[in-house]
N, C-alpha and C. Protein backbone atom coordinates (compact mmCIF):
# COMPACT_ATOMS: atom_id res chain seq x y z
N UNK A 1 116.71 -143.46 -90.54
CA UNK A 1 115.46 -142.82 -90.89
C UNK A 1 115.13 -141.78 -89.82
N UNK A 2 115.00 -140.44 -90.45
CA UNK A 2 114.39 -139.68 -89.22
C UNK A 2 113.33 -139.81 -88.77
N UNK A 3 112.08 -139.75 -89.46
CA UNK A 3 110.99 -140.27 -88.53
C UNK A 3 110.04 -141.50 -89.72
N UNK A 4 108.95 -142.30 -89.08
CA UNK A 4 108.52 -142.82 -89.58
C UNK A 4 107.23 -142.00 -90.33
N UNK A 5 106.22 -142.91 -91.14
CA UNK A 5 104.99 -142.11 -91.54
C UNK A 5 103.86 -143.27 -91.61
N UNK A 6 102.80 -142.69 -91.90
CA UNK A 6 101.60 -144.01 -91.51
C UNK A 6 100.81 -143.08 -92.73
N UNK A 7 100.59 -144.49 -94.05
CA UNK A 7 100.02 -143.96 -95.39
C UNK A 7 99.05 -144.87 -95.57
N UNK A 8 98.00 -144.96 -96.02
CA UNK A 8 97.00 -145.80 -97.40
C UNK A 8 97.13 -145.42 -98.65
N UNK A 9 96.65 -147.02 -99.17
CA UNK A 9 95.83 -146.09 -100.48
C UNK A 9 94.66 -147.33 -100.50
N UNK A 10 93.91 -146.59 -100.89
CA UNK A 10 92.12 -147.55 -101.27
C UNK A 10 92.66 -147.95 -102.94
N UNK A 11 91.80 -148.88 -103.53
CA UNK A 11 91.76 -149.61 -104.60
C UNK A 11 90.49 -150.20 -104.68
N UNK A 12 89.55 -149.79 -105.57
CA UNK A 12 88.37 -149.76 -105.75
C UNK A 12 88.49 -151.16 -106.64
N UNK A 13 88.41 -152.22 -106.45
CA UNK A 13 88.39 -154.03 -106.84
C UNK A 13 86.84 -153.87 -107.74
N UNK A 14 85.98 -153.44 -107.30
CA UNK A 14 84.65 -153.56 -108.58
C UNK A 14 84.74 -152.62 -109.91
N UNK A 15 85.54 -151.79 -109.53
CA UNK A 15 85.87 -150.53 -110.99
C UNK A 15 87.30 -150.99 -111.55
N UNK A 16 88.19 -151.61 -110.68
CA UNK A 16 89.48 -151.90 -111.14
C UNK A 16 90.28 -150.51 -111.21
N UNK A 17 90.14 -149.68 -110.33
CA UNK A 17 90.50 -148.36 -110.75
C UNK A 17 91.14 -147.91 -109.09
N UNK A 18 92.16 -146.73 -108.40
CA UNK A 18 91.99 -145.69 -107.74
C UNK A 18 90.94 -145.42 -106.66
N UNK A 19 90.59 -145.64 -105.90
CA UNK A 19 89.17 -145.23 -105.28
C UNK A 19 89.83 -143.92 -104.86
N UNK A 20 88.97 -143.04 -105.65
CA UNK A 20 89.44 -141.22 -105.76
C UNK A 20 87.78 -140.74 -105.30
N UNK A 21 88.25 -139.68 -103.76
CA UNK A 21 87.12 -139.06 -103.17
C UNK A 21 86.35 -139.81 -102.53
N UNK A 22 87.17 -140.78 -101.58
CA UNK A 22 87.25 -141.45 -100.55
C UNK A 22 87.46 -140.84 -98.99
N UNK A 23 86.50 -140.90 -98.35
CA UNK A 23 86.92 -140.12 -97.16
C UNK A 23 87.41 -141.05 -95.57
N UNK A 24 88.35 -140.97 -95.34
CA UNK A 24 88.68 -141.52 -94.28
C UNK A 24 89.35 -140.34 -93.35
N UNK A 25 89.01 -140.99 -92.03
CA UNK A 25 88.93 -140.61 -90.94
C UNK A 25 90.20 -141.16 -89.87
N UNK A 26 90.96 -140.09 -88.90
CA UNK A 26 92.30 -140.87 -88.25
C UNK A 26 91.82 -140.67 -86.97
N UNK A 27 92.05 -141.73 -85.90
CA UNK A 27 91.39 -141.51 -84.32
C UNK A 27 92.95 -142.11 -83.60
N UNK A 28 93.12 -141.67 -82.67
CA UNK A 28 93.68 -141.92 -81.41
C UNK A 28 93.17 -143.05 -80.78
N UNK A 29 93.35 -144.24 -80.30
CA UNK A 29 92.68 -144.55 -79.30
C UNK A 29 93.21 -144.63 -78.05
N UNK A 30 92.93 -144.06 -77.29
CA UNK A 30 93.04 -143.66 -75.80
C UNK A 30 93.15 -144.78 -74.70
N UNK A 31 93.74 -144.49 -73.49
CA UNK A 31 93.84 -145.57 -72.39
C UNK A 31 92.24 -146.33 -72.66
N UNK A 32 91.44 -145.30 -72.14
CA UNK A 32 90.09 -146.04 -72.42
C UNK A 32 89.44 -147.45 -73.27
N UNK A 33 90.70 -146.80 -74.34
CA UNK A 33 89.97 -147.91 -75.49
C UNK A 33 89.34 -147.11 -76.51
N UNK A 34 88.65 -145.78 -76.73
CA UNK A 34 87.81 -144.76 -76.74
C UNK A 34 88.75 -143.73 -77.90
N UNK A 35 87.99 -144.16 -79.53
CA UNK A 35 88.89 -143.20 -80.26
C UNK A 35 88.53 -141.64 -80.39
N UNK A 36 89.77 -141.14 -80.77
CA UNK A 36 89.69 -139.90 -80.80
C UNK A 36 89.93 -139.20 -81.73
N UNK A 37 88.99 -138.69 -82.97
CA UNK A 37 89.79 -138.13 -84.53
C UNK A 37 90.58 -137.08 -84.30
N UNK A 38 91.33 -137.39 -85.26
CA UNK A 38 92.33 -135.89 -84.58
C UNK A 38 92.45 -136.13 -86.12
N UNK A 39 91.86 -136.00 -87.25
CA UNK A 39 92.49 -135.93 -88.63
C UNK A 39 91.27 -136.74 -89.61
N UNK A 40 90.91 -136.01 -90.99
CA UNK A 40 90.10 -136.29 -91.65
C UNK A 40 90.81 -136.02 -92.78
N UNK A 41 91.17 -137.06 -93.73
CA UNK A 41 91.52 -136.83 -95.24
C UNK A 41 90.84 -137.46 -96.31
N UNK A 42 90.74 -136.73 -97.83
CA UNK A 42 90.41 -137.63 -98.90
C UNK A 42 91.39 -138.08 -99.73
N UNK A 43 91.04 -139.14 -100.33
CA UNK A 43 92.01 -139.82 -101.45
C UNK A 43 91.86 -139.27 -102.89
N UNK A 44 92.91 -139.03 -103.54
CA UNK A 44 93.38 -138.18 -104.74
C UNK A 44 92.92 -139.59 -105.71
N UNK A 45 93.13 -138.94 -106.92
CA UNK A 45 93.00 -139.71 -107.81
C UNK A 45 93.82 -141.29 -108.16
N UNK A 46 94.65 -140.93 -107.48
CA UNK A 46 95.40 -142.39 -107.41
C UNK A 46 95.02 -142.93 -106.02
N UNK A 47 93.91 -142.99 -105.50
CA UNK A 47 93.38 -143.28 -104.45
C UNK A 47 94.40 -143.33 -102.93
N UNK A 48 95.40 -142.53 -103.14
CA UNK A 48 95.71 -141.76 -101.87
C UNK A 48 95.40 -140.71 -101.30
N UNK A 49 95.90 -140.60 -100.28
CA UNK A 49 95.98 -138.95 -99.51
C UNK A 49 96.88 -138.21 -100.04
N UNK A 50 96.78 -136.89 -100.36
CA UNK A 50 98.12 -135.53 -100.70
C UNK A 50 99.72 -135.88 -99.80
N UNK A 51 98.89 -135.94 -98.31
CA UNK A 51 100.04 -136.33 -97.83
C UNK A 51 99.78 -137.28 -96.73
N UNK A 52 100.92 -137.67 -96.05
CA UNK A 52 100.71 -138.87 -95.08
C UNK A 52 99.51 -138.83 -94.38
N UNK A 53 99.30 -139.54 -93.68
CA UNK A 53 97.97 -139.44 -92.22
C UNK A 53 98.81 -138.92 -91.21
N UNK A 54 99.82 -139.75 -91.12
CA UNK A 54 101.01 -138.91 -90.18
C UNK A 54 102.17 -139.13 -90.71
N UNK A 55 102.89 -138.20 -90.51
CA UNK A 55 104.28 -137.52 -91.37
C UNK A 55 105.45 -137.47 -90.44
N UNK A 56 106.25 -137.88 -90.97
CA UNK A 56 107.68 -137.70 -89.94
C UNK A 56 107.37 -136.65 -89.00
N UNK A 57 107.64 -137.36 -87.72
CA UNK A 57 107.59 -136.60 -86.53
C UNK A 57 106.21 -136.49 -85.88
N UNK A 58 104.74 -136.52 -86.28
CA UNK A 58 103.55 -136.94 -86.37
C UNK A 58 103.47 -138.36 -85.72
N UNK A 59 104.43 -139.07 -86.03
CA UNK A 59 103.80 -140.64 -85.81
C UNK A 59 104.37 -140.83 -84.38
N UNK A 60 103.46 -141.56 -83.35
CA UNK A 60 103.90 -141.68 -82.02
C UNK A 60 103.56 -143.00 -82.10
N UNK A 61 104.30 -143.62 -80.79
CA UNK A 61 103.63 -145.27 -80.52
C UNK A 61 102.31 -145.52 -80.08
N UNK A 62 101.27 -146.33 -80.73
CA UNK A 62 100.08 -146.35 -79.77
C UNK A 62 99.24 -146.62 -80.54
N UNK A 63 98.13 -147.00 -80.53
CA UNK A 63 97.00 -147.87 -80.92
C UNK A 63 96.20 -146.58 -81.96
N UNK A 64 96.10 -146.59 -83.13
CA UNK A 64 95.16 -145.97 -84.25
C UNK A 64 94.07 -146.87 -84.41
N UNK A 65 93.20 -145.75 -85.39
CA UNK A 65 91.84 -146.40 -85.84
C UNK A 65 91.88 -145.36 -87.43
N UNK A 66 91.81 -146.04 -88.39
CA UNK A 66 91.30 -145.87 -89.79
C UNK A 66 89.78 -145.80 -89.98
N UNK A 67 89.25 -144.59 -90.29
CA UNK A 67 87.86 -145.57 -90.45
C UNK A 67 87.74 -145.40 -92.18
N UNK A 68 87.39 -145.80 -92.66
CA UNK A 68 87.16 -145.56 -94.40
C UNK A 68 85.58 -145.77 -94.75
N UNK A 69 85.12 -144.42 -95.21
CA UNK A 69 83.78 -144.43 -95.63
C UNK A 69 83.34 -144.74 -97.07
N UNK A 70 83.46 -146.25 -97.48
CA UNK A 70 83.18 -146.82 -98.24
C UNK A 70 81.80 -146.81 -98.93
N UNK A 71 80.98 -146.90 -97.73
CA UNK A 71 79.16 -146.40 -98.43
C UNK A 71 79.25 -145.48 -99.31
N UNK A 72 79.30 -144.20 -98.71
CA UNK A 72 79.57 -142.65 -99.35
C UNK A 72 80.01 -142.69 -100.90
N UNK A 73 81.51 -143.43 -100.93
CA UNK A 73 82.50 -143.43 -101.74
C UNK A 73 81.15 -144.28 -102.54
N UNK A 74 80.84 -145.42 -102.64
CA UNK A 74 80.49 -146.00 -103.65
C UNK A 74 79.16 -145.39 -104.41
N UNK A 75 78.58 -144.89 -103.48
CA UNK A 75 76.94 -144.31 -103.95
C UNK A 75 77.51 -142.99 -104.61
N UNK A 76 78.28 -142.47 -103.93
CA UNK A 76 78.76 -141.06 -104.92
C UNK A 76 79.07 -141.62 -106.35
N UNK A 77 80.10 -142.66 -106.81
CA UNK A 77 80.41 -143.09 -107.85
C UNK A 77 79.45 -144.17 -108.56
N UNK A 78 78.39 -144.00 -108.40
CA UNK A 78 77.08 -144.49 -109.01
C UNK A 78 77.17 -145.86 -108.90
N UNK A 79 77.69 -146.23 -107.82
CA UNK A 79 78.03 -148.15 -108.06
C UNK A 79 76.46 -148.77 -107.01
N UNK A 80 76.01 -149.40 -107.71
CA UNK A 80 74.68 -150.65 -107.90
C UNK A 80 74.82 -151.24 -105.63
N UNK A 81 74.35 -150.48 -105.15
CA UNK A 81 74.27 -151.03 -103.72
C UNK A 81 72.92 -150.69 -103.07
N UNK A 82 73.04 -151.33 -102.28
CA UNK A 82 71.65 -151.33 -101.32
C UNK A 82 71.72 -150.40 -100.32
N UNK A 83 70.37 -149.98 -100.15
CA UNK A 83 70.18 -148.77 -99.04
C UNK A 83 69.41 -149.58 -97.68
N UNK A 84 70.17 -149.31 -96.59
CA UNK A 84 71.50 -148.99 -96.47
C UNK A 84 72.24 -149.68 -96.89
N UNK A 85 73.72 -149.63 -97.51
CA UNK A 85 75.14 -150.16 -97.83
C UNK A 85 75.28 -151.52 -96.97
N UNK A 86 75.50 -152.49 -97.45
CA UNK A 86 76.12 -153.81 -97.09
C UNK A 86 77.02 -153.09 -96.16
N UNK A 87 78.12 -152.57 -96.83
CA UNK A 87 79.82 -152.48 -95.98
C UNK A 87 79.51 -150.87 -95.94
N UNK A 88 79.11 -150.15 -94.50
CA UNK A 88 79.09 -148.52 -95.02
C UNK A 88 80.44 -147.73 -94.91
N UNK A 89 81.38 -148.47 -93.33
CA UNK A 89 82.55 -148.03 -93.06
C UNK A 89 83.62 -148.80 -92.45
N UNK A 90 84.36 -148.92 -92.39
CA UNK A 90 84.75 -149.76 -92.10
C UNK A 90 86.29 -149.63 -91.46
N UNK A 91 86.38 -149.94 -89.92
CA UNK A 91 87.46 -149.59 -89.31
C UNK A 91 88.43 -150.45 -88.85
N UNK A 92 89.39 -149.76 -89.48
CA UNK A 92 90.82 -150.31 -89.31
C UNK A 92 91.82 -150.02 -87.43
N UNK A 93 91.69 -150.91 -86.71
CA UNK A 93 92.88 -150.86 -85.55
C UNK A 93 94.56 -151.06 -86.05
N UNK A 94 95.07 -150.10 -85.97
CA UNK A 94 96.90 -151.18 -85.78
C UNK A 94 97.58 -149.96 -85.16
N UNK A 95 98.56 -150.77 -84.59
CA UNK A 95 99.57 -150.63 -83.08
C UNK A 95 100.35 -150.35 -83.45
N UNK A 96 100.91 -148.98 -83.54
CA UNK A 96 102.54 -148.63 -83.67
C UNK A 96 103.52 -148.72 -82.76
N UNK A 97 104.54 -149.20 -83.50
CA UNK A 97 105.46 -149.60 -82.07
C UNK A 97 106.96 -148.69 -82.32
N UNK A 98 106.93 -148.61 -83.58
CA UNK A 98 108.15 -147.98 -83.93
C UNK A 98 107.88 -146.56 -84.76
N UNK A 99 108.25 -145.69 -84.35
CA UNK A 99 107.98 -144.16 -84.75
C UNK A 99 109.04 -143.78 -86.04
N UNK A 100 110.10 -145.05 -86.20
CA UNK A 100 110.90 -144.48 -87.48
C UNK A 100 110.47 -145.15 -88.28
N UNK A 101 109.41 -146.07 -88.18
CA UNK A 101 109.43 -147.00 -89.50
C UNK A 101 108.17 -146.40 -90.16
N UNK A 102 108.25 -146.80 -91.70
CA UNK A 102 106.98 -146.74 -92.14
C UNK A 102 105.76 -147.83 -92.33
N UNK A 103 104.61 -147.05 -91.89
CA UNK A 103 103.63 -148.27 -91.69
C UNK A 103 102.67 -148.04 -92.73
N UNK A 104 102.26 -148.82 -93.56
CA UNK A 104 101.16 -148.26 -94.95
C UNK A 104 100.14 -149.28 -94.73
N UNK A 105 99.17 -148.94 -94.83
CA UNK A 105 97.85 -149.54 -94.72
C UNK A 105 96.87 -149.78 -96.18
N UNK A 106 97.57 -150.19 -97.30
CA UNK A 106 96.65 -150.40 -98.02
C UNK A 106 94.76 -151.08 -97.76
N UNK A 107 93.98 -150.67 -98.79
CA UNK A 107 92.69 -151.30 -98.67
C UNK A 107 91.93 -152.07 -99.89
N UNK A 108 91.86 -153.03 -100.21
CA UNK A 108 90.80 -153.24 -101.12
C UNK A 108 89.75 -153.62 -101.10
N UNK A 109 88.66 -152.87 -101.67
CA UNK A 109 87.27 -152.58 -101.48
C UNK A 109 86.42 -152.77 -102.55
N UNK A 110 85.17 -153.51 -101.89
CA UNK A 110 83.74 -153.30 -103.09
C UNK A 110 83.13 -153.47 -102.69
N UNK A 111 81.44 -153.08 -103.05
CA UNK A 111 80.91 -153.15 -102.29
C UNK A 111 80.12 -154.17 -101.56
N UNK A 112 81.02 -155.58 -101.48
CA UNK A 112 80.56 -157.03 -100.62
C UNK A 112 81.56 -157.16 -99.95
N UNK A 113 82.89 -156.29 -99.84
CA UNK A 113 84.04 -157.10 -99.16
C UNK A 113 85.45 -156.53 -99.20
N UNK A 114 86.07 -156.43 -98.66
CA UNK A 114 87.68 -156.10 -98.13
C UNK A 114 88.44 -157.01 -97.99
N UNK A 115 89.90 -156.37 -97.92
CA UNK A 115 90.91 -156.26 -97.81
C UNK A 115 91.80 -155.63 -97.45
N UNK A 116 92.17 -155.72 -96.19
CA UNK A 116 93.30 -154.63 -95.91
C UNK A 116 94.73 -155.74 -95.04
N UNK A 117 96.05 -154.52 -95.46
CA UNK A 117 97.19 -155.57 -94.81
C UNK A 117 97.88 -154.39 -94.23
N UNK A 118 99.23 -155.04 -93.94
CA UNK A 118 100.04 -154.21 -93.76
C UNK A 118 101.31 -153.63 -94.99
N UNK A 119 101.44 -152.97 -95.93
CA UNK A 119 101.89 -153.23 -96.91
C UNK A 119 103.84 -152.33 -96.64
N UNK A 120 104.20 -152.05 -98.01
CA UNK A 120 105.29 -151.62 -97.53
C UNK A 120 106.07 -150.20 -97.85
């Protein structure tokens, strides 16, 4: 493999559908501890991104942060929640260790509760 890539996709569990026009957010996190966005994408209709978060050659070893703005996403799509949102965003940590492999981060979401793994 030449390089690895680091993907999601959201899955909207209360519509049974895509979660399309989903905005998530990609951070660095730093010696500090202390993230750093370096990347903002939305999810397409099949509730991915166009293209990776990071793309062959993009992916380095080291501690990420996902954040997924689930509030947004659900009140835009007229779904029945409380102001403010139970779940508004919700951030994902994981540790890359290997730069050729691929790492996918699926999510499933509604608005009482998640799911996220490491998928393949």
């Amino acid at each position: 493999m030449v390089g690895g890539t680091l993907t999601t996709n959201v899955l909207d569990t209360a519509r049974g559908r895509p979660a399309a026009g989903l905005r998530i957010d990609l951070a660095v996190i730093g010696p500090d501890g202390r993230p750093r966005r370096v990347k903002t994408m939305t999810t397409d209709a099949d509730g991915r991104t166009e293209t990776p978060l990071l793309a062959a050659g993009e992916l380095q070893p080291g501690r990420y942060e996902l954040t997924f703005h689930v509030g947004a996403y659900f009140k835009a799509v007229g779904a029945a929640v409380t102001d403010p949102p139970f779940i508004d965003q919700i951030p994902v940590r994981v540790a890359i260790t290997d730069p050729a492999a691929h790492y996918s981060v699926p999510l499933f979401v509604s608005p009482w509760g998640y799911a996220v793994y490491r998928g393949s």
